[in-house]
Each structure stands twice: as structure tokens, then as C-alpha cells.
C-alpha atoms as a PDB file:
ATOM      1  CA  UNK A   1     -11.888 -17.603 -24.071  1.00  0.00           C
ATOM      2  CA  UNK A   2     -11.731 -17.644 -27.967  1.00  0.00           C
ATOM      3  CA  UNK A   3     -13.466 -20.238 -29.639  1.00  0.00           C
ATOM      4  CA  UNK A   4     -12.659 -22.029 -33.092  1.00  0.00           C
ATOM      5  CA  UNK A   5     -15.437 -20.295 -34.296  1.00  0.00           C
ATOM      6  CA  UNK A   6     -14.806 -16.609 -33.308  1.00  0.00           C
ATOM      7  CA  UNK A   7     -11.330 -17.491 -34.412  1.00  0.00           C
ATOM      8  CA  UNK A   8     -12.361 -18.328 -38.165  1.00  0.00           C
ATOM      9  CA  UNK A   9     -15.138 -15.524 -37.557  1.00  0.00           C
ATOM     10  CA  UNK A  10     -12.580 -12.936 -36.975  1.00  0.00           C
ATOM     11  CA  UNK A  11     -10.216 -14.075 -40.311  1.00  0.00           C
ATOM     12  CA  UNK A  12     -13.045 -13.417 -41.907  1.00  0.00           C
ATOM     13  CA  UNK A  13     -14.739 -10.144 -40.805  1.00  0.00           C
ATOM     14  CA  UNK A  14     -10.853  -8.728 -41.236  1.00  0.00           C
ATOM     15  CA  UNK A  15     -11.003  -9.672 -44.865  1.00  0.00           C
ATOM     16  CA  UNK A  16     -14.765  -9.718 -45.511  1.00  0.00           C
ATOM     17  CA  UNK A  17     -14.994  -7.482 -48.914  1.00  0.00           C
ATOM     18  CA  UNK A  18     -12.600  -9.885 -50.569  1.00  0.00           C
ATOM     19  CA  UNK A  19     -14.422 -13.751 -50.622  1.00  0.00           C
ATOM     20  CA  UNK A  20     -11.572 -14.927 -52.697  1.00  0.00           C
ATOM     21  CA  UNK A  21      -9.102 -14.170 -49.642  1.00  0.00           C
ATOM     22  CA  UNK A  22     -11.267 -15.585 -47.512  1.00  0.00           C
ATOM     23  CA  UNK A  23     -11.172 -18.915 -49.010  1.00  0.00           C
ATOM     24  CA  UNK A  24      -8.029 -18.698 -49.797  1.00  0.00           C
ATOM     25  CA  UNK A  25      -7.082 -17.675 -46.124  1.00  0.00           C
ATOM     26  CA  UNK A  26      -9.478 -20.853 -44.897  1.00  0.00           C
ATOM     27  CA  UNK A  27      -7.180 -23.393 -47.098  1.00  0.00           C
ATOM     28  CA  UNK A  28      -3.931 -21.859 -45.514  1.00  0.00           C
ATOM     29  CA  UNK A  29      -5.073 -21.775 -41.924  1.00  0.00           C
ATOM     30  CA  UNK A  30      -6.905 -25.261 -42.112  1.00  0.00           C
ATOM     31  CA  UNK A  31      -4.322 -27.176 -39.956  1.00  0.00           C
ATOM     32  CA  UNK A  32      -4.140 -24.075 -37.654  1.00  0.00           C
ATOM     33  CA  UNK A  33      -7.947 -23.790 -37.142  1.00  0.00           C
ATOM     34  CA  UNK A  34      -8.096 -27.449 -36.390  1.00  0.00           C
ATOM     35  CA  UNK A  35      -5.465 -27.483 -33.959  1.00  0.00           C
ATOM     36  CA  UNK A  36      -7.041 -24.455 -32.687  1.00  0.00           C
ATOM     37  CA  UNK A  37     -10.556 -26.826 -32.054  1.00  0.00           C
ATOM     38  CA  UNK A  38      -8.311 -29.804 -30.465  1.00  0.00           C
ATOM     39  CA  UNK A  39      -6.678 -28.160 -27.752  1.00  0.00           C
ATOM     40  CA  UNK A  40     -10.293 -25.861 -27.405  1.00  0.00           C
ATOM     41  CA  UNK A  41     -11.924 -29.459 -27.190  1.00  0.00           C
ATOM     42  CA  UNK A  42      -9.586 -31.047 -24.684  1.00  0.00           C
ATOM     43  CA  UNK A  43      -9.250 -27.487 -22.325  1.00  0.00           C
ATOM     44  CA  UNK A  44     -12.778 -28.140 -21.632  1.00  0.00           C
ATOM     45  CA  UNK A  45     -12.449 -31.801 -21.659  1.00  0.00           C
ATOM     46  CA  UNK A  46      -9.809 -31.095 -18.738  1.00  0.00           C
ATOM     47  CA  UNK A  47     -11.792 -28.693 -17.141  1.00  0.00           C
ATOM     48  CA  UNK A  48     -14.723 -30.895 -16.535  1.00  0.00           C
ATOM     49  CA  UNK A  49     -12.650 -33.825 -15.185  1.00  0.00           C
ATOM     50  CA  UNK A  50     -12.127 -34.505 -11.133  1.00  0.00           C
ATOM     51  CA  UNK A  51      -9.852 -31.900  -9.557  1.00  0.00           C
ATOM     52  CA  UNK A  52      -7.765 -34.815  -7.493  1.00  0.00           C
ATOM     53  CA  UNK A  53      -6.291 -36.224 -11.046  1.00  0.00           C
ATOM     54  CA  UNK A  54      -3.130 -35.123 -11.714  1.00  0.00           C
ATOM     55  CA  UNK A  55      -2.479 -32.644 -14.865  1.00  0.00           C
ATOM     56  CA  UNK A  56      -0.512 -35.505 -17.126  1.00  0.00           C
ATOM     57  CA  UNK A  57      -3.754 -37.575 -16.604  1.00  0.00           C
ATOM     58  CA  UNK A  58      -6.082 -35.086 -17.146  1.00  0.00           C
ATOM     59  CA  UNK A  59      -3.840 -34.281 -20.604  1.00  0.00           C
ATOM     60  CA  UNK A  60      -3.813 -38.115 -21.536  1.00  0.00           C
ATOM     61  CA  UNK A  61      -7.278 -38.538 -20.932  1.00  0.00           C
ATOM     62  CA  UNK A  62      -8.387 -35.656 -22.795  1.00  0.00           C
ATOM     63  CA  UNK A  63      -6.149 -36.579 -25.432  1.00  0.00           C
ATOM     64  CA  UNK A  64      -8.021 -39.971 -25.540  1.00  0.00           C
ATOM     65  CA  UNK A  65     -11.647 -38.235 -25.766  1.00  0.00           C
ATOM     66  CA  UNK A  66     -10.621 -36.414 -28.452  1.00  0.00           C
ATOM     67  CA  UNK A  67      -8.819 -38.898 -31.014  1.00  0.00           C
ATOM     68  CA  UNK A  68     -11.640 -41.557 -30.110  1.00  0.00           C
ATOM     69  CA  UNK A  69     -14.604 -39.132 -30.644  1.00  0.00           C
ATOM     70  CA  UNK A  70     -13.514 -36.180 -33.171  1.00  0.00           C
ATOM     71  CA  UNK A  71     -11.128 -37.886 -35.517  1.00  0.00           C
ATOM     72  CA  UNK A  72     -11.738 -39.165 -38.692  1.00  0.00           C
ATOM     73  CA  UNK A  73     -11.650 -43.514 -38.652  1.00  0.00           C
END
């Protein structure tokens, strides 16, 4: 499974003789990469939940975990 990290790892390592695209690349992506760690939170959120709850739970719980404990208040 890819990771946030290994995601923003790999941008880089394609581009890694050029910093300037780099941080340029960084600022374009930002939204992607962070949507990219909120569904990579709430997979594993999902995963670690009770098998007998059904998948719309399991999505509204991990949902919950993430906006009260990795969003900005």
C-alpha cells in the first residue's frame, strides 16, 4: 500500500536535480497529498474497526476520527 509519504517521496526523487520544481510541484499537489493522507488515515481507521459493522458505519466512523483528531480547529 502507498503511503502519503512514499507518495510525496516519489514526486520528488522523479524531479530531484531541480529543488525549484520540487517546491513548486509540493504547492500544486498540496490538496492532492492531503487527500491522499485522509483516505490513507481512515483505510486503516476502517481496517482496525469490528468486522460485524457494516461498511457505511465503518466509513462514518472513520470519517469522524479523522475530522475530530487531524483537522485543523
Amino acid at each position: 500500500m502507498e503511503t502519503p509519504i512514499t507518495y510525496v517521496n516519489k514526486l520528488i526523487m522523479e524531479h530531484i536535480d531541480n529543488p525549484s520544481v520540487v517546491t513548486n510541484m509540493i504547492k500544486d499537489y498540496y490538496s492532492e497529498i492531503l487527500q491522499f493522507e485522509a483516505n490513507f488515515i481512515k483505510k486503516i481507521y476502517i481496517d482496525a474497526l469490528p468486522l460485524d459493522l457494516s461498511i457505511a458505519n465503518k466509513e462514518r466512523l472513520a470519517e469522524k476520527y479523522y475530522l475530530e483528531n487531524f483537522t485543523k480547529k
